[in-house]
N, C-alpha and C. Protein backbone atom coordinates (compact mmCIF):
# COMPACT_ATOMS: atom_id res chain seq x y z
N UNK A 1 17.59 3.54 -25.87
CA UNK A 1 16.96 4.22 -24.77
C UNK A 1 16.64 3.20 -23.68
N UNK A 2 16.70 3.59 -22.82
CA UNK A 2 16.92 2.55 -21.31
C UNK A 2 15.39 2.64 -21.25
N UNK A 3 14.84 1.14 -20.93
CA UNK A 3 13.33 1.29 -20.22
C UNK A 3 13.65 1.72 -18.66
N UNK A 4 12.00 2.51 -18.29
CA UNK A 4 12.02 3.07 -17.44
C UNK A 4 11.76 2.10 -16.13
N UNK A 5 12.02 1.83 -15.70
CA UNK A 5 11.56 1.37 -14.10
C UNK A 5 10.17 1.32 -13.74
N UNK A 6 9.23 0.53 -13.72
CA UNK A 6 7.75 0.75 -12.68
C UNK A 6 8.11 0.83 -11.23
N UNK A 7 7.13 1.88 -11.04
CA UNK A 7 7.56 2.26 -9.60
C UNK A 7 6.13 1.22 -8.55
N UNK A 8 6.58 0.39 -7.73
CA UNK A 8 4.84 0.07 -6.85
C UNK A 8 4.95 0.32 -6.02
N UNK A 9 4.13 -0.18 -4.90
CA UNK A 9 3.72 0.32 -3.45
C UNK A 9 2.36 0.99 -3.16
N UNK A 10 2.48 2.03 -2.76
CA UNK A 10 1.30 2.91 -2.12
C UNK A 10 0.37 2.64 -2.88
N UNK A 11 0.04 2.57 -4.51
CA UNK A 11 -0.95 2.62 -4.74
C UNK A 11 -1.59 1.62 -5.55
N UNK A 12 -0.63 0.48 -5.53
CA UNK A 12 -1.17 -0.92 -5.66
C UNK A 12 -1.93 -1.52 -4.57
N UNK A 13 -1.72 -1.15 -3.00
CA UNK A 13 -2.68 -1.67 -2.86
C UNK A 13 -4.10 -1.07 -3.04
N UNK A 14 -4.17 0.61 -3.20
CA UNK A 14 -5.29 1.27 -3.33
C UNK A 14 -5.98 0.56 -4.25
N UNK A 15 -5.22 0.13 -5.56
CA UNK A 15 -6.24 -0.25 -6.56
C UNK A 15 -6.69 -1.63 -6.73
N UNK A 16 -5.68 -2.79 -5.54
CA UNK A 16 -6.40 -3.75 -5.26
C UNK A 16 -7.74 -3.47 -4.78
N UNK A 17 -7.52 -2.67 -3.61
CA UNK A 17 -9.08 -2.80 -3.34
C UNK A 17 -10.25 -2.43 -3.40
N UNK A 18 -9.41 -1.31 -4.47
CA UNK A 18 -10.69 -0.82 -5.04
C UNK A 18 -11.38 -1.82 -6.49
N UNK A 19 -10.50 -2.61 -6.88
CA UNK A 19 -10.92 -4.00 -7.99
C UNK A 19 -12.18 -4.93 -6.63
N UNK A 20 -11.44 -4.62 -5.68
CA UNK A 20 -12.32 -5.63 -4.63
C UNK A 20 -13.59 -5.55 -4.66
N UNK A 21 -13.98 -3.84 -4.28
CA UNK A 21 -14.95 -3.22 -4.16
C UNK A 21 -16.02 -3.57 -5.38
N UNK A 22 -15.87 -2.83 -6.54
CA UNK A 22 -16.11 -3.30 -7.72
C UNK A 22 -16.73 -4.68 -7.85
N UNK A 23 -16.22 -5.81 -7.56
CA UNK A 23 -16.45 -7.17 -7.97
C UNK A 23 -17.25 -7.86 -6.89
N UNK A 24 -17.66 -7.20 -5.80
CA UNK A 24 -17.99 -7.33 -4.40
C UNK A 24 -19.66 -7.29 -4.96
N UNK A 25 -20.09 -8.75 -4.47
CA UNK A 25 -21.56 -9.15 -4.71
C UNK A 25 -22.72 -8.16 -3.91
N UNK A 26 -23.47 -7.83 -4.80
CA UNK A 26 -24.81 -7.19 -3.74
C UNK A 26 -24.63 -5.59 -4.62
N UNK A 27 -25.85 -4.63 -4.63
CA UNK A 27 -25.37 -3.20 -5.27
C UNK A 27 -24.26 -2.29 -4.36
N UNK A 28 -23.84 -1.33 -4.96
CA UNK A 28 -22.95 -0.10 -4.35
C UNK A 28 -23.24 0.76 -4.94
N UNK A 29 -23.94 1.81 -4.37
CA UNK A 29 -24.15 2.93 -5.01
C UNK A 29 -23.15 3.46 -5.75
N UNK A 30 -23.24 4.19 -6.59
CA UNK A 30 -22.39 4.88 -7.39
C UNK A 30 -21.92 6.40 -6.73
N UNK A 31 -20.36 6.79 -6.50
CA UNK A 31 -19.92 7.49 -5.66
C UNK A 31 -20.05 7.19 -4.34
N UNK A 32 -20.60 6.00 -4.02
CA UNK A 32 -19.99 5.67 -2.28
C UNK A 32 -18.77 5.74 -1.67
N UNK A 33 -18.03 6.35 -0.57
CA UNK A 33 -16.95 6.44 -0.67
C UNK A 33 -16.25 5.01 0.03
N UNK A 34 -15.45 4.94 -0.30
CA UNK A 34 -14.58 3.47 -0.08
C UNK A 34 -13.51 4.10 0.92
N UNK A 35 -12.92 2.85 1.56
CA UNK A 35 -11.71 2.45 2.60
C UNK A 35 -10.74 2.11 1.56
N UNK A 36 -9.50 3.10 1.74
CA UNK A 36 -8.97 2.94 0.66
C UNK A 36 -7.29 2.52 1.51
N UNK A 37 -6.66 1.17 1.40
CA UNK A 37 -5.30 1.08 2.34
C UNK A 37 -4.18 1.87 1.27
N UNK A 38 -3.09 2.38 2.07
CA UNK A 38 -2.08 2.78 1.42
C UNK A 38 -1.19 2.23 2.56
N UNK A 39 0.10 1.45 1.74
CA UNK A 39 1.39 0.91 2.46
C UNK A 39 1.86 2.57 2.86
N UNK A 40 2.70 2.64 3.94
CA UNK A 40 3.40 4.26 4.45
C UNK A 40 4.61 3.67 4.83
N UNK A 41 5.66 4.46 4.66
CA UNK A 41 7.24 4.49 5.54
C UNK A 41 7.05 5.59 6.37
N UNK A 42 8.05 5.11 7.91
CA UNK A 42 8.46 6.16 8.11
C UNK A 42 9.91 6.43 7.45
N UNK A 43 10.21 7.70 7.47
CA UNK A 43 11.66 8.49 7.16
C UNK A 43 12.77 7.39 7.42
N UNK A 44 12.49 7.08 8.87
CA UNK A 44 13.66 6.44 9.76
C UNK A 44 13.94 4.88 9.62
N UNK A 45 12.73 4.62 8.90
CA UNK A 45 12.40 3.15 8.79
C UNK A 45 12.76 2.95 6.81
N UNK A 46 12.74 3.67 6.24
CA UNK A 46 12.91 3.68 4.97
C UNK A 46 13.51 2.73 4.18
N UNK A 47 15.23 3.50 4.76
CA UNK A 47 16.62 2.71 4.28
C UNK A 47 16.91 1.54 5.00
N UNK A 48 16.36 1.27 5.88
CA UNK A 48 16.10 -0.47 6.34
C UNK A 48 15.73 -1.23 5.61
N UNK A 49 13.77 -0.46 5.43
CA UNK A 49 13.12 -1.75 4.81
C UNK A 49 13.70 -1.78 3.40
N UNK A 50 14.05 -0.90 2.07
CA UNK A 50 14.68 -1.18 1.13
C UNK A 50 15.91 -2.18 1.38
N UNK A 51 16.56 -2.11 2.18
CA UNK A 51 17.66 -3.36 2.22
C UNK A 51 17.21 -4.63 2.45
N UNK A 52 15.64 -4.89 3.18
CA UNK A 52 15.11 -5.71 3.22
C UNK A 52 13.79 -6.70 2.58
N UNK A 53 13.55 -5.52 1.35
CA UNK A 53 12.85 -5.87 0.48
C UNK A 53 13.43 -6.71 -0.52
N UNK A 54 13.10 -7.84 -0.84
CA UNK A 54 13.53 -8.23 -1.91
C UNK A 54 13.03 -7.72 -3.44
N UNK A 55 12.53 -6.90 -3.55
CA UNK A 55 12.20 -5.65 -4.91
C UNK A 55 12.44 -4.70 -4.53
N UNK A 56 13.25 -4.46 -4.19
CA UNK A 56 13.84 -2.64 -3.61
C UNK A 56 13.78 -1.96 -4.84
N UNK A 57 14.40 -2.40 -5.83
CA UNK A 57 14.35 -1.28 -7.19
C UNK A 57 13.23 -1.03 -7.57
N UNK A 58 12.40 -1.46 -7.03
CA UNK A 58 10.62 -1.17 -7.45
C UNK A 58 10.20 0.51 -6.96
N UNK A 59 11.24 0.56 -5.75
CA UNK A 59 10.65 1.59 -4.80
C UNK A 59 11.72 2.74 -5.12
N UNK A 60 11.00 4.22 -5.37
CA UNK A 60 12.15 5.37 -4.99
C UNK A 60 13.61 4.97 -3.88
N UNK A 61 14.74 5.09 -4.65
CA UNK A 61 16.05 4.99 -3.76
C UNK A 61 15.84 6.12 -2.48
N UNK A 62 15.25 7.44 -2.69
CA UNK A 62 15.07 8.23 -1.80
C UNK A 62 14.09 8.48 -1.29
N UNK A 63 14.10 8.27 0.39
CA UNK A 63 12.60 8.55 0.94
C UNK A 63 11.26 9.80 0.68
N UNK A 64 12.42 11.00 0.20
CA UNK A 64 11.52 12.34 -0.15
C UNK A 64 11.14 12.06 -1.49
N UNK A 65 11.63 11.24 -2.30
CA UNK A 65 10.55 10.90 -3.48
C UNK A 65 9.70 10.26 -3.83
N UNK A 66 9.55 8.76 -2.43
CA UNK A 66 8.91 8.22 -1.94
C UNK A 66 7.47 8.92 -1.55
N UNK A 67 7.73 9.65 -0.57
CA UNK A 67 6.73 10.17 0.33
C UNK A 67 6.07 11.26 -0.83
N UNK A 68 6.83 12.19 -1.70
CA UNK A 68 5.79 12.67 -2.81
C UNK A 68 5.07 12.24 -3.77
N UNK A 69 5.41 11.13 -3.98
CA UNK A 69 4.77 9.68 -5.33
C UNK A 69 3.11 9.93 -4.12
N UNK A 70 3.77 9.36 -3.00
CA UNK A 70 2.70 8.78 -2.00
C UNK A 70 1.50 9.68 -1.84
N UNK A 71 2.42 10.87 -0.99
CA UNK A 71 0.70 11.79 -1.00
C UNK A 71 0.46 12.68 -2.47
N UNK A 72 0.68 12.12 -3.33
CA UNK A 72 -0.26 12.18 -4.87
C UNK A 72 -0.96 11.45 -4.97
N UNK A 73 -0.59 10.50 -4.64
CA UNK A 73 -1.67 8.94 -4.90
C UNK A 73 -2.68 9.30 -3.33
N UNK A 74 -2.14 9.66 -2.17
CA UNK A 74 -3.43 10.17 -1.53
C UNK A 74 -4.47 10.84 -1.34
N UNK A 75 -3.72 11.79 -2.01
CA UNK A 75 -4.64 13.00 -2.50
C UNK A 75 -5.28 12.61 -3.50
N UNK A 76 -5.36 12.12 -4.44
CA UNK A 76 -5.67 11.81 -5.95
C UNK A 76 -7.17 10.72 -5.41
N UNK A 77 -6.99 10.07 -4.12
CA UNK A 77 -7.84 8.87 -3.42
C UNK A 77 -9.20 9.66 -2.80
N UNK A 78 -8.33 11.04 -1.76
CA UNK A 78 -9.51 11.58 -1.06
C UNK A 78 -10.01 12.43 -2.00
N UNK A 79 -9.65 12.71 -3.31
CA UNK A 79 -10.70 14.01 -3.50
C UNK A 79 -11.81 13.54 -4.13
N UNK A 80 -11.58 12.22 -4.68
CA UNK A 80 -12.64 11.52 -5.58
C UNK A 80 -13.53 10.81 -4.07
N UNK A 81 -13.14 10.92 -2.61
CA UNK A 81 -14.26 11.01 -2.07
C UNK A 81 -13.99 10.04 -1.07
N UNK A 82 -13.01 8.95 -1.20
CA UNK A 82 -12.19 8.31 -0.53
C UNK A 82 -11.77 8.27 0.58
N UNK A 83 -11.68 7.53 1.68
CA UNK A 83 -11.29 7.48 2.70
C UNK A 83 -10.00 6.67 2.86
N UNK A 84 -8.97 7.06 3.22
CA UNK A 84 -7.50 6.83 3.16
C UNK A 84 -7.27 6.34 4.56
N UNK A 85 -6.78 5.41 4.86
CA UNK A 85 -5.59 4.97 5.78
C UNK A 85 -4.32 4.10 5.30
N UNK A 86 -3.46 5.01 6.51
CA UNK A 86 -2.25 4.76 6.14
C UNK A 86 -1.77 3.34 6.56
N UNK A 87 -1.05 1.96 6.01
CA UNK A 87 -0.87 0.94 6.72
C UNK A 87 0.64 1.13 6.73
N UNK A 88 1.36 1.25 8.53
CA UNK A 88 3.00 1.72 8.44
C UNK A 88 3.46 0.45 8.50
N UNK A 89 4.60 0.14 7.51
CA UNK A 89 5.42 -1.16 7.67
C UNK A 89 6.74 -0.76 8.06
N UNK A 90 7.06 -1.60 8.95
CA UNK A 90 8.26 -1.48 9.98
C UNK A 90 9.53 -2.49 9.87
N UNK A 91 10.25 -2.49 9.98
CA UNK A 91 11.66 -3.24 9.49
C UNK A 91 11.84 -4.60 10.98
N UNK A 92 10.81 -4.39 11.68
CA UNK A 92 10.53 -5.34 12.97
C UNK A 92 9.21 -6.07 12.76
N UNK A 93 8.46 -5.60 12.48
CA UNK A 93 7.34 -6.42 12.59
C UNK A 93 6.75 -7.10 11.16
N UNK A 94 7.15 -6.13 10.22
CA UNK A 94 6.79 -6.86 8.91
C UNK A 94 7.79 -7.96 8.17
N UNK A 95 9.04 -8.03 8.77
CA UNK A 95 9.47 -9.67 8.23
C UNK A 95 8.53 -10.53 9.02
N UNK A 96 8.15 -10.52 10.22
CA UNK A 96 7.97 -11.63 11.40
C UNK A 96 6.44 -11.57 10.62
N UNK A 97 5.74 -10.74 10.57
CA UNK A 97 4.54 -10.91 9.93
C UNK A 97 4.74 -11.77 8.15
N UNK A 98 5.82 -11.62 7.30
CA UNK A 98 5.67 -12.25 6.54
C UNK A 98 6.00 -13.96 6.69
N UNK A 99 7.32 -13.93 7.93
CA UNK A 99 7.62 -14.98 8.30
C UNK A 99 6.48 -16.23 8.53
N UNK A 100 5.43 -15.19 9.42
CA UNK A 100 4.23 -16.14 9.80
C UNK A 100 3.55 -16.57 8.76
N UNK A 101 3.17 -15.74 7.53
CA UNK A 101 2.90 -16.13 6.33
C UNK A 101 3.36 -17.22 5.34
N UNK A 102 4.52 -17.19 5.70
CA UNK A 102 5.41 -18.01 4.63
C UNK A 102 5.64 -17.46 3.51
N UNK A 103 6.02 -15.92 3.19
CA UNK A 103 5.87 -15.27 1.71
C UNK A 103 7.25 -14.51 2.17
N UNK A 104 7.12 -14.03 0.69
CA UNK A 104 8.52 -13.37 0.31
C UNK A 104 8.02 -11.36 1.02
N UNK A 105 9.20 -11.09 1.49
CA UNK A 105 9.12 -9.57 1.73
C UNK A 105 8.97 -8.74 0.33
N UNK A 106 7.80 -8.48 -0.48
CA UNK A 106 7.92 -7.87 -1.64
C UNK A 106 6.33 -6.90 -1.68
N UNK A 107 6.54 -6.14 -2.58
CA UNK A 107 5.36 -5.97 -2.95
C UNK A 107 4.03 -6.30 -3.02
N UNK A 108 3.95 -7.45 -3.37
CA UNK A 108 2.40 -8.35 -2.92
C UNK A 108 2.57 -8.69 -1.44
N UNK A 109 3.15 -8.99 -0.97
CA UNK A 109 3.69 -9.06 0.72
C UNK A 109 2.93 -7.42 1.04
N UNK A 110 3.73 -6.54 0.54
CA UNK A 110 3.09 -5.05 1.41
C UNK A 110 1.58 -4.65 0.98
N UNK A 111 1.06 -5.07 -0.20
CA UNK A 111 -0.37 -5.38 -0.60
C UNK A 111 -1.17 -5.76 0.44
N UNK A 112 -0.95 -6.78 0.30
CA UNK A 112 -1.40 -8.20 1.05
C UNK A 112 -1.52 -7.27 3.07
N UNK A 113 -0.47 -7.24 3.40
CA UNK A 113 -1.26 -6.65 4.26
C UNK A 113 -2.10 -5.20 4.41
N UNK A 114 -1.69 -4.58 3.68
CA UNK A 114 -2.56 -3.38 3.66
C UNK A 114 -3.72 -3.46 3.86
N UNK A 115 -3.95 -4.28 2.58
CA UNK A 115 -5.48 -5.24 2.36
C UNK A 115 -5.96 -5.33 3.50
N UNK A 116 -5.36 -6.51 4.56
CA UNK A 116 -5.45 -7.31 5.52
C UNK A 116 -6.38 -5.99 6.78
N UNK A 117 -5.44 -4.89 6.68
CA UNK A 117 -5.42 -3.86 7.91
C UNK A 117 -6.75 -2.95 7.28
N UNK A 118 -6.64 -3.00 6.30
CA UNK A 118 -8.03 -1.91 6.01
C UNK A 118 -9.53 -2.94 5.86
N UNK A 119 -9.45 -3.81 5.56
CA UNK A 119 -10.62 -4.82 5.87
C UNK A 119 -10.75 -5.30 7.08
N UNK A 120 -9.65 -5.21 8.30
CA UNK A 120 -10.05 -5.30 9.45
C UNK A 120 -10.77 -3.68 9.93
N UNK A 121 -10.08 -2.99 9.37
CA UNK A 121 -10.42 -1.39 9.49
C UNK A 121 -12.07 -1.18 9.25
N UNK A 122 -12.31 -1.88 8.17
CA UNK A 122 -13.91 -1.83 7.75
C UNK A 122 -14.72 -1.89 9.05
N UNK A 123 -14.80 -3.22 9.51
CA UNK A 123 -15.62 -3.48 10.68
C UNK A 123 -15.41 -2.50 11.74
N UNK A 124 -14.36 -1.94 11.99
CA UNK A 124 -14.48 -1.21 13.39
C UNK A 124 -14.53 0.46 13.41
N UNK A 125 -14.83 0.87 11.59
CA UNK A 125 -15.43 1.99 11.48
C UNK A 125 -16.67 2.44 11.95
């Protein structure tokens, strides 16, 4: 029997930061709602960035199975109380953004900024 594939993205970074939250010094009420990042494609931008990911097999080959994985894991975020934004990665700006980094185009790459965009997101809520 063939092992199955792990699928990542959208909701690795959710649960980075919600480990963040968690481990984050000082109390938090219990049921506070959190800033929760999710990596997003567009449609058009999809079959790019897979050619440009270096873990493409990580991700649905097809964007419509993509985008239903996704808003499960969004939905699954806001009902427990969550506040969702979407972080869109683009086949233009997110090599040059990893470039500046010095990191590989992968998964912790699309983490990593999610992270980045919803903790800037914090402050200007």
């Amino acid at each position: 029997m063939a092992k199955k594939k792990s699928v990542t993205g959208s909701g690795k970074a959710v649960a980075k930061l919600k480990k963040k939250r968690e481990n984050s010094p000082g109390p938090s009420p219990k049921g506070d709602p959190a800033l929760q990042a999710m990596v997003w494609y567009k449609e058009e931008h999809y079959a790019e960035l897979l050619s440009i990911f270096i873990d493409a097999e990580l991700l649905p080959p097809l964007y419509a199975d993509w985008l239903d994985r996704a808003e499960k894991i969004k939905a699954e975020a806001e009902a427990s109380g969550d506040q969702v934004i979407k972080v869109f990665i683009d086949p233009e700006s997110f090599p040059k953004w990893c470039k500046g980094k010095n990191i590989e185009m992968d998964a912790e790459a699309r983490t990593r900024l999610a992270l980045e965009v919803a903790q800037a997101q914090s402050f200007s809520l």
